[in-house]
Protein backbone atom coordinates (compact mmCIF):
# COMPACT_ATOMS: atom_id res chain seq x y z
CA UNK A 1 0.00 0.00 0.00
CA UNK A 2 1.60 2.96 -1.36
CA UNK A 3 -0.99 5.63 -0.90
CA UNK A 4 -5.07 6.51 0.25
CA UNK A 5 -6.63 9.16 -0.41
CA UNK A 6 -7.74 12.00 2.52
CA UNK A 7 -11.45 11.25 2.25
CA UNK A 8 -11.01 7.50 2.29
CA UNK A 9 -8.63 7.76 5.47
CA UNK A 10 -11.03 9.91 7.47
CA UNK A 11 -14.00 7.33 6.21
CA UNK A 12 -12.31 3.81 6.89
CA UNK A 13 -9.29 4.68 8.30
CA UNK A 14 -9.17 0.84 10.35
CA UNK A 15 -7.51 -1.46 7.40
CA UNK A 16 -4.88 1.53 6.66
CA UNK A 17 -4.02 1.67 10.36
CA UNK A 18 -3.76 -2.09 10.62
CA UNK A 19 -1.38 -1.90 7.46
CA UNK A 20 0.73 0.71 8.94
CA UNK A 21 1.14 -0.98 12.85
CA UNK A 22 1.42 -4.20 11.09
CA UNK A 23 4.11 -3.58 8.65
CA UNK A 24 5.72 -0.14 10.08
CA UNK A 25 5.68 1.33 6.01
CA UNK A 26 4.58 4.54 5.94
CA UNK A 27 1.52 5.42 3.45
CA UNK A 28 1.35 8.65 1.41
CA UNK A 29 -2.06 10.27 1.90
CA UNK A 30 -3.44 12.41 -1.01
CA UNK A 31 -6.33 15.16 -1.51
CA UNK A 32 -7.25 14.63 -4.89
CA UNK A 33 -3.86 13.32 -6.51
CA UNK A 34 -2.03 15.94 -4.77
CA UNK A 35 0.11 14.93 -1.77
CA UNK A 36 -1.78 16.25 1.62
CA UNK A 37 0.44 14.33 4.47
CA UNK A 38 2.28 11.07 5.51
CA UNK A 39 1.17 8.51 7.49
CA UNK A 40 3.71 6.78 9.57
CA UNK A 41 4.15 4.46 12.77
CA UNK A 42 3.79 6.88 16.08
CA UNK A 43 7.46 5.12 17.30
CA UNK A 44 8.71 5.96 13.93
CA UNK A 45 7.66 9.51 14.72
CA UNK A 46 8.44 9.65 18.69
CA UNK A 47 11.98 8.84 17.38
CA UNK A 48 12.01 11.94 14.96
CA UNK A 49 11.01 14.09 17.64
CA UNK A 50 12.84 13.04 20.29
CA UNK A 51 15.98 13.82 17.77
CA UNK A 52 14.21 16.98 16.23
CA UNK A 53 14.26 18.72 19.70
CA UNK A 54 17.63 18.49 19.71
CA UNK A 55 18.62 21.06 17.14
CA UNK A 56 16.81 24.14 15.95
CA UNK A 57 15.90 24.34 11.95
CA UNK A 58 13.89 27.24 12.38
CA UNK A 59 10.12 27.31 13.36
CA UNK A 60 8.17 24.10 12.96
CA UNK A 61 5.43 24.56 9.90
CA UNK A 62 2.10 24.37 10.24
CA UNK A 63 -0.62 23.03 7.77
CA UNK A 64 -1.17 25.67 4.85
CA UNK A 65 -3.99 23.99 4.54
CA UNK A 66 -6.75 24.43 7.04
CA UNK A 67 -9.38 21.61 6.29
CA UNK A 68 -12.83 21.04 7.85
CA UNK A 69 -12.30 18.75 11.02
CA UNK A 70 -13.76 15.53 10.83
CA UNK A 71 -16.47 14.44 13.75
CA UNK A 72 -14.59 12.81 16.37
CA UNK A 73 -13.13 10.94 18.27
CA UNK A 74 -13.98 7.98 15.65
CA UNK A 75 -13.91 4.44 16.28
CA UNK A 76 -13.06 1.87 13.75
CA UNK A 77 -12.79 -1.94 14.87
CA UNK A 78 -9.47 -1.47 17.87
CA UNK A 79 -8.55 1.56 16.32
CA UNK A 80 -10.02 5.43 17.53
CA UNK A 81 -8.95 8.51 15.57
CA UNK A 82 -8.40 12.06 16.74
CA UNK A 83 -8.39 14.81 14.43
CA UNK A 84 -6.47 18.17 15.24
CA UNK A 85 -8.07 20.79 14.49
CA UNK A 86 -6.43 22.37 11.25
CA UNK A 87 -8.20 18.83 9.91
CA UNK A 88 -4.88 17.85 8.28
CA UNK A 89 -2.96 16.22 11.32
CA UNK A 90 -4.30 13.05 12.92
CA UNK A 91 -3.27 10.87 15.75
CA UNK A 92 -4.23 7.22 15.85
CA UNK A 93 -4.24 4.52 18.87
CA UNK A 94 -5.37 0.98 19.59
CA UNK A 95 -6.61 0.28 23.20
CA UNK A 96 -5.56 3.91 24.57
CA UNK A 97 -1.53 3.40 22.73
CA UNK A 98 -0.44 5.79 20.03
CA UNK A 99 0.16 3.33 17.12
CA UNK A 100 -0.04 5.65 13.90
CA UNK A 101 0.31 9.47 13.02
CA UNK A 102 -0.94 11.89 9.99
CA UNK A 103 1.42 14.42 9.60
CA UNK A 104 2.29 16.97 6.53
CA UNK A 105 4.93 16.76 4.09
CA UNK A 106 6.10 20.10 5.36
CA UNK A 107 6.20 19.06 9.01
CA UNK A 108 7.82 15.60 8.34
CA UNK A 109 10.65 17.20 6.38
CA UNK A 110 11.42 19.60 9.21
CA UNK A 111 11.26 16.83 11.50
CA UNK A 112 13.72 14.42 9.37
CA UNK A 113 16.56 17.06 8.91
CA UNK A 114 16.67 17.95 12.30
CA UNK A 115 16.54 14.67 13.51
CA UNK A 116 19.69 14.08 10.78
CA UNK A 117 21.11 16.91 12.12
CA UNK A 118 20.82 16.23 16.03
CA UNK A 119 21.72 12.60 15.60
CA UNK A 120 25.11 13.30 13.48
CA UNK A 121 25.70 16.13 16.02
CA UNK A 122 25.56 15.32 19.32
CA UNK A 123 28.05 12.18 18.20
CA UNK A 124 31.85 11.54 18.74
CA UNK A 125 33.22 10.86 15.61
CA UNK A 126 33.47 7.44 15.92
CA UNK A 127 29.80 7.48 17.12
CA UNK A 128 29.47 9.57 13.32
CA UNK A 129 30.96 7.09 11.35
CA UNK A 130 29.21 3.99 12.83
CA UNK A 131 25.83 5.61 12.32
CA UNK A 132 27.16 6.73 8.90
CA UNK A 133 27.82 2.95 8.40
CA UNK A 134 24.67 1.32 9.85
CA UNK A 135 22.79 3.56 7.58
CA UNK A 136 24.69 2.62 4.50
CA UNK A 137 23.92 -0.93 5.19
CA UNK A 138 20.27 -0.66 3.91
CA UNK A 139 19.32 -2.61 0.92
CA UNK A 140 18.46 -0.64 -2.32
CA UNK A 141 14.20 0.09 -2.19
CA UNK A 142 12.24 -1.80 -4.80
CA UNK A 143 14.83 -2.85 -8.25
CA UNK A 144 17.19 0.62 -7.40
CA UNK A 145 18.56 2.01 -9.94
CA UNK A 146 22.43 0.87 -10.10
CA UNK A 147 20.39 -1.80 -12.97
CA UNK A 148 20.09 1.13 -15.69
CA UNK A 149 23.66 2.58 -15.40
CA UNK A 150 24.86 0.67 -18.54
CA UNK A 151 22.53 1.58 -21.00
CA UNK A 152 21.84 5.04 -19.68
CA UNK A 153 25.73 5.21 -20.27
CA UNK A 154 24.91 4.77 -23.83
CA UNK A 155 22.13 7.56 -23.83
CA UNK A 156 18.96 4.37 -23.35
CA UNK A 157 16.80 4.67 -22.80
CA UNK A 158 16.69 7.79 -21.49
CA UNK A 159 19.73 10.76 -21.40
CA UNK A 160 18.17 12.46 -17.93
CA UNK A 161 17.49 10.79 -14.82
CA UNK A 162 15.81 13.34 -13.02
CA UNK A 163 14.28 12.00 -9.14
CA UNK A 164 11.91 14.96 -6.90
CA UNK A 165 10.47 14.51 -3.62
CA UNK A 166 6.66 16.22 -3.29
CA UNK A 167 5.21 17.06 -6.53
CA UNK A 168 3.00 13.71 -7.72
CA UNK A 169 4.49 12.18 -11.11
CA UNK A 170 1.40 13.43 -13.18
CA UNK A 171 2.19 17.29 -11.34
CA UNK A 172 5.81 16.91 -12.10
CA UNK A 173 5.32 16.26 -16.24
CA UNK A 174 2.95 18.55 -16.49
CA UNK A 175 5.03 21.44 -15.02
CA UNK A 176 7.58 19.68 -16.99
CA UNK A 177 5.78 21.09 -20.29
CA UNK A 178 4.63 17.27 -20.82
CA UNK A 179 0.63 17.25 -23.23
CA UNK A 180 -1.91 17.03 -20.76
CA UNK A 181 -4.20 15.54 -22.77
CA UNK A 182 -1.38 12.54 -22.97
CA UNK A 183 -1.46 12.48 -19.40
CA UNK A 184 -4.90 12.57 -19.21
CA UNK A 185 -4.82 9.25 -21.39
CA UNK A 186 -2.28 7.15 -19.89
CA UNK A 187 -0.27 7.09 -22.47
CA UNK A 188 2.26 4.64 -22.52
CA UNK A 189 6.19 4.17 -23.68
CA UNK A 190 5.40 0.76 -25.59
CA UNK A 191 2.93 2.53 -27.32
CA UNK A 192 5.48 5.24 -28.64
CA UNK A 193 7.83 2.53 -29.49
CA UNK A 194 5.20 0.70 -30.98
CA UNK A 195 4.49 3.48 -33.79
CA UNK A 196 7.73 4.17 -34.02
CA UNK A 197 8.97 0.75 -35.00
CA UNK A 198 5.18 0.15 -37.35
CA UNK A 199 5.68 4.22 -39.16
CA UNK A 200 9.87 4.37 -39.00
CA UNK A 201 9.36 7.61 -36.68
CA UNK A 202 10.99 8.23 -33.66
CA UNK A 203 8.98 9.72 -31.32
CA UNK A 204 10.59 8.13 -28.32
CA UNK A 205 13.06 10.30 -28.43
CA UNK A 206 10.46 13.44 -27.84
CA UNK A 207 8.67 11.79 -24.65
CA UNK A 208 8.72 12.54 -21.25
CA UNK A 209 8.46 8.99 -19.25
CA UNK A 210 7.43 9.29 -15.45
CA UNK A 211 6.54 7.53 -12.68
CA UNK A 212 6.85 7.39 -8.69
CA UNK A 213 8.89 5.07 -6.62
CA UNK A 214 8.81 4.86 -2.86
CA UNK A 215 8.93 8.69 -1.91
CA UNK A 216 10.62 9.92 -4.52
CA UNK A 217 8.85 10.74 -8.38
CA UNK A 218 10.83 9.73 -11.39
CA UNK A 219 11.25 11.38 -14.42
CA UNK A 220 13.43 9.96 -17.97
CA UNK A 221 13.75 11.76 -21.28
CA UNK A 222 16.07 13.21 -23.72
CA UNK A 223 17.61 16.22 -23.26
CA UNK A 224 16.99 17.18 -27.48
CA UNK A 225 15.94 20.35 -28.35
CA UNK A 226 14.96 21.69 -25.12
CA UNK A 227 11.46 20.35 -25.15
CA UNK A 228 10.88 20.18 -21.99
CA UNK A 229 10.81 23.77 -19.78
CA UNK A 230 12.16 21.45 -16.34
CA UNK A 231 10.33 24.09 -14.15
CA UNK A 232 9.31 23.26 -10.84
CA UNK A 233 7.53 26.34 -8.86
CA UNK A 234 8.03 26.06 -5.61
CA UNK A 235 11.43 24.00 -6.31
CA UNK A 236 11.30 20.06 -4.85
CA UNK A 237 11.63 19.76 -1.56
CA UNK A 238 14.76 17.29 -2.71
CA UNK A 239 15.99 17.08 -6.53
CA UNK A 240 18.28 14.76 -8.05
CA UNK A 241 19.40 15.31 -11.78
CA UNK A 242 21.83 12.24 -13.28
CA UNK A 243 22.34 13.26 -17.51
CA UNK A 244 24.41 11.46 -20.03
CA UNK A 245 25.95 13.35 -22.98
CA UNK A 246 27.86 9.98 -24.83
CA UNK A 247 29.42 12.43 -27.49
CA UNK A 248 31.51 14.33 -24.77
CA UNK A 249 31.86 11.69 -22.22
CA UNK A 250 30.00 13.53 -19.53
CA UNK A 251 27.76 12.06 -17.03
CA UNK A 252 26.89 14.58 -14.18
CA UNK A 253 24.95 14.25 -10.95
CA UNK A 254 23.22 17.57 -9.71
CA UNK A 255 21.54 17.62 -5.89
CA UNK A 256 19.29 20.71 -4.47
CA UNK A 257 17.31 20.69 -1.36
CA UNK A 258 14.71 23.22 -1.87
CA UNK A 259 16.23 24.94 -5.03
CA UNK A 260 19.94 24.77 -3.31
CA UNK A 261 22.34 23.39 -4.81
CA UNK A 262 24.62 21.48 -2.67
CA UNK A 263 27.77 21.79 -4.20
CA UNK A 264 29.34 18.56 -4.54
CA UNK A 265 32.85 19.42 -5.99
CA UNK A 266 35.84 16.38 -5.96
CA UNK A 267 38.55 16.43 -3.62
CA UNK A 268 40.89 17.54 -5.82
CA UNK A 269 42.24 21.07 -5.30
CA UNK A 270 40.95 23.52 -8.05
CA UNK A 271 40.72 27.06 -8.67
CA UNK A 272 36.90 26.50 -9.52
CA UNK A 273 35.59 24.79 -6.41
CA UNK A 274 32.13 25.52 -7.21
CA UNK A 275 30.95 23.59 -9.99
CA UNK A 276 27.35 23.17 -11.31
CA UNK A 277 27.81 19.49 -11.38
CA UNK A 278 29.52 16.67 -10.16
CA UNK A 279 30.95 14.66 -13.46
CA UNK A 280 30.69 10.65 -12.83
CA UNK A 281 34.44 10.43 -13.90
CA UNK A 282 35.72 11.82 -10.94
CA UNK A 283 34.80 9.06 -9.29
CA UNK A 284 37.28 6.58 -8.43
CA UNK A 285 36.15 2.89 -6.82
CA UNK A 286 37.99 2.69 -3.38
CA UNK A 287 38.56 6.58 -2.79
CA UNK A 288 35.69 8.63 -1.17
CA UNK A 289 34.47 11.40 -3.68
CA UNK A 290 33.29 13.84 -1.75
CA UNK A 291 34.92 15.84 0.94
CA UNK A 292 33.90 14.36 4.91
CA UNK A 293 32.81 17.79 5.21
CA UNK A 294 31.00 18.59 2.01
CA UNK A 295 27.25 18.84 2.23
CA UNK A 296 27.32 15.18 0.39
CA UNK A 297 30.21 13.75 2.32
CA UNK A 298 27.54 11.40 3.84
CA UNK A 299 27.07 9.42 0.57
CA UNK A 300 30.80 8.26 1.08
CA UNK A 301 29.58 5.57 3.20
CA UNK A 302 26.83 4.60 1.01
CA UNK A 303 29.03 4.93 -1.94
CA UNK A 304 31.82 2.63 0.28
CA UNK A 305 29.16 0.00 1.13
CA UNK A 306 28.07 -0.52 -2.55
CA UNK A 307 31.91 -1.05 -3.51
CA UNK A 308 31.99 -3.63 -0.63
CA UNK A 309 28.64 -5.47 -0.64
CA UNK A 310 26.93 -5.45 -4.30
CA UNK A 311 28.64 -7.28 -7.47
CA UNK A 312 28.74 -4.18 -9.52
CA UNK A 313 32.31 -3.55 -11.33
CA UNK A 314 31.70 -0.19 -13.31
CA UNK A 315 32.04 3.00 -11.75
CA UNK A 316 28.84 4.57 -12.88
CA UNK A 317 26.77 1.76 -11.17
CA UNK A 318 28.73 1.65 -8.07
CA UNK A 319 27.76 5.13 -8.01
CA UNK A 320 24.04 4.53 -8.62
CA UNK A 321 24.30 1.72 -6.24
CA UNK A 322 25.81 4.68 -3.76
CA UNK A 323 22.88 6.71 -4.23
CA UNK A 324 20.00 4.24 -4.40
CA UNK A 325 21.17 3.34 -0.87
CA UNK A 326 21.66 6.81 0.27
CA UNK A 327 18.24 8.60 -0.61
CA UNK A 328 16.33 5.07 -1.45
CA UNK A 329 15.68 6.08 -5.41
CA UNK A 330 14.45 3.28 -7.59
CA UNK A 331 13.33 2.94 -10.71
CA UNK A 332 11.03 -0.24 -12.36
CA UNK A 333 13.18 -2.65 -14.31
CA UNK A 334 10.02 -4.15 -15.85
CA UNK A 335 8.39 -1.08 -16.53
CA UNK A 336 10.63 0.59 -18.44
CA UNK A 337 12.24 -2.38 -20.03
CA UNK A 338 8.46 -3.28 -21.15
CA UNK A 339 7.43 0.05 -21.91
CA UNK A 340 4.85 -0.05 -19.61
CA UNK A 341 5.16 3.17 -18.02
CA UNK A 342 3.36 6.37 -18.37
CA UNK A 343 4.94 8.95 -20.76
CA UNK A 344 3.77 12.51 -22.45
CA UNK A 345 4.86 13.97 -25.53
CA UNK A 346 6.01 17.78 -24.96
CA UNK A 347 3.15 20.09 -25.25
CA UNK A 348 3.14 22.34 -28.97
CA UNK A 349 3.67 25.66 -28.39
């Protein structure tokens, strides 16, 4: 269960709760396609805030959103629900014990990067680097996305990887400058290939293929032409950019949190240490390529656990490996290998 909807949550909210105390996933809950709040285990969350206190990140957000608040408390089978009232945030138990809270995507960010914060400061640094290393030991969610690094080496199928946390996929390509009226279809990528290989075009190289994995929405096309605008307004909470450019031998890795750019230049000295990207080839298997004190010098342990643990050889997909770990990106082997994922032709202007 990836997501529910608000008004099915506040009108049988018991089998979601079960889900979420039963398997501890968290569940995305939407207001009409558009992401309204997270769902999450309440020990999940008491850990957060326990951490959270612990540093200050500036004033905690509230709901922009003030919604009517539902009739309650509500009970459903073991489980009662209490609604705050901005009608957004809701608290869950089972038998008087917290077991599951509604909170927004606004307030659950805050909470997470203090919590990263607090935890990695208030450690010794051998404390730092074991944490660093239990969290690198994750396994990659769903197929990852270390799986595409050879062919997207060779511009396939797609020459940008683009990942962003909090617009929905269908949002995302249609700020993108993706035809709503092929997102309003469903349009499919076999279905481009399809024509293409029936009418000798080659549309596929003019589509915009998207999808969402775990938290993150995915996004694949080819950077020809400019067809795409690649406007987000606000910017992603978190945006990850991976293109290939075969012809020059450049494959760059971009990361922003909130329109920042983090700035992940190499070790190497340089007398232009702030570069808009962070070129692949840098990248050397068995040497950490980011600084330990670089906004991105966590993914060294992620990046050092893939070398270690995972059978990949090539630098590119020890790198993906890296990241899939890090930030939990994936994308669907099947899918895209199939062609059975959603796509969009750019919109005519």
């Amino acid at each position: 269960m990836n997501s529910v909807e608000l008004r099915e949550l506040t009108t049988d909210f018991g089998p979601v709760i079960g889900h979420v105390e039963e398997t501890g996933e968290r569940v995305r809950v939407t207001d009409g396609g558009e992401t309204a709040g997270v769902l999450l285990p309440a020990a999940e969350l008491a850990e957060l805030e326990h951490f959270a206190q612990r540093d200050y990140g500036g004033p905690r957000p509230r709901p922009r959103t003030v919604r009517e608040t539902p009739a309650g408390p509500r009970r459903q089978g073991p489980y009662t629900r209490y609604a705050y009232t901005d009608g957004v945030r809701m608290t869950f138990t089972r038998d008087r014990v917290v077991v599951a809270e509604l909170r927004t995507v606004d307030e659950l960010d805050w909470l997470e990067n203090n919590a990263r914060t607090a935890r990695q400061g208030f450690m010794d640094p051998e404390q730092t680097a074991a944490f660093e290393e239990f969290l690198a030991r994750r396994p990659p969610v769903g197929d990852g996305i270390a799986w595409i690094a050879a062919d997207w080496r060779q511009q396939e199928p797609f020459t940008v990887l683009e990942f962003v946390k909090g617009p929905t996929s269908e949002a995302a390509a249609l700020a993108y400058g993706a035809d709503a009226q092929d997102v309003t279809d469903g349009l499919l990528l076999h279905q481009v290939r399809d024509r293409d290989a029936r009418e000798g075009t080659d549309d596929t190289c003019q589509v915009l293929a998207f999808g969402e994995a775990g938290e993150w929405t995915w996004l694949g096309y080819h950077d020809f032409g400019n067809a795409f605008t690649r406007r987000l307004d606000p910017p992603p909470r978190q945006q990850i950019t991976l293109t290939a450019t075969m012809a020059k031998g450049i494959y760059d890795f971009r990361y922003s949190e909130d329109g920042v750019y983090q700035n992940p230049f190499p070790l190497e000295d340089s007398a232009d240490t702030r570069r808009d990207m962070y070129e692949l080839i840098w990248y050397t298997p068995g040497q950490a390529p980011f600084a330990p004190d670089a906004p991105l010098g966590f993914l060294n342990a992620h990046i050092r656990r893939a070398e270690e643990h995972t059978d990949w050889t090539d630098g590119i997909a020890l790198f993906f490996a890296g990241l899939e770990r890090a930030f939990g990106l994936s994308l669907p082997r099947d899918g895209i290998t199939s062609g059975h994922v959603r796509c969009a032709r750019p919109v005519q202007r």
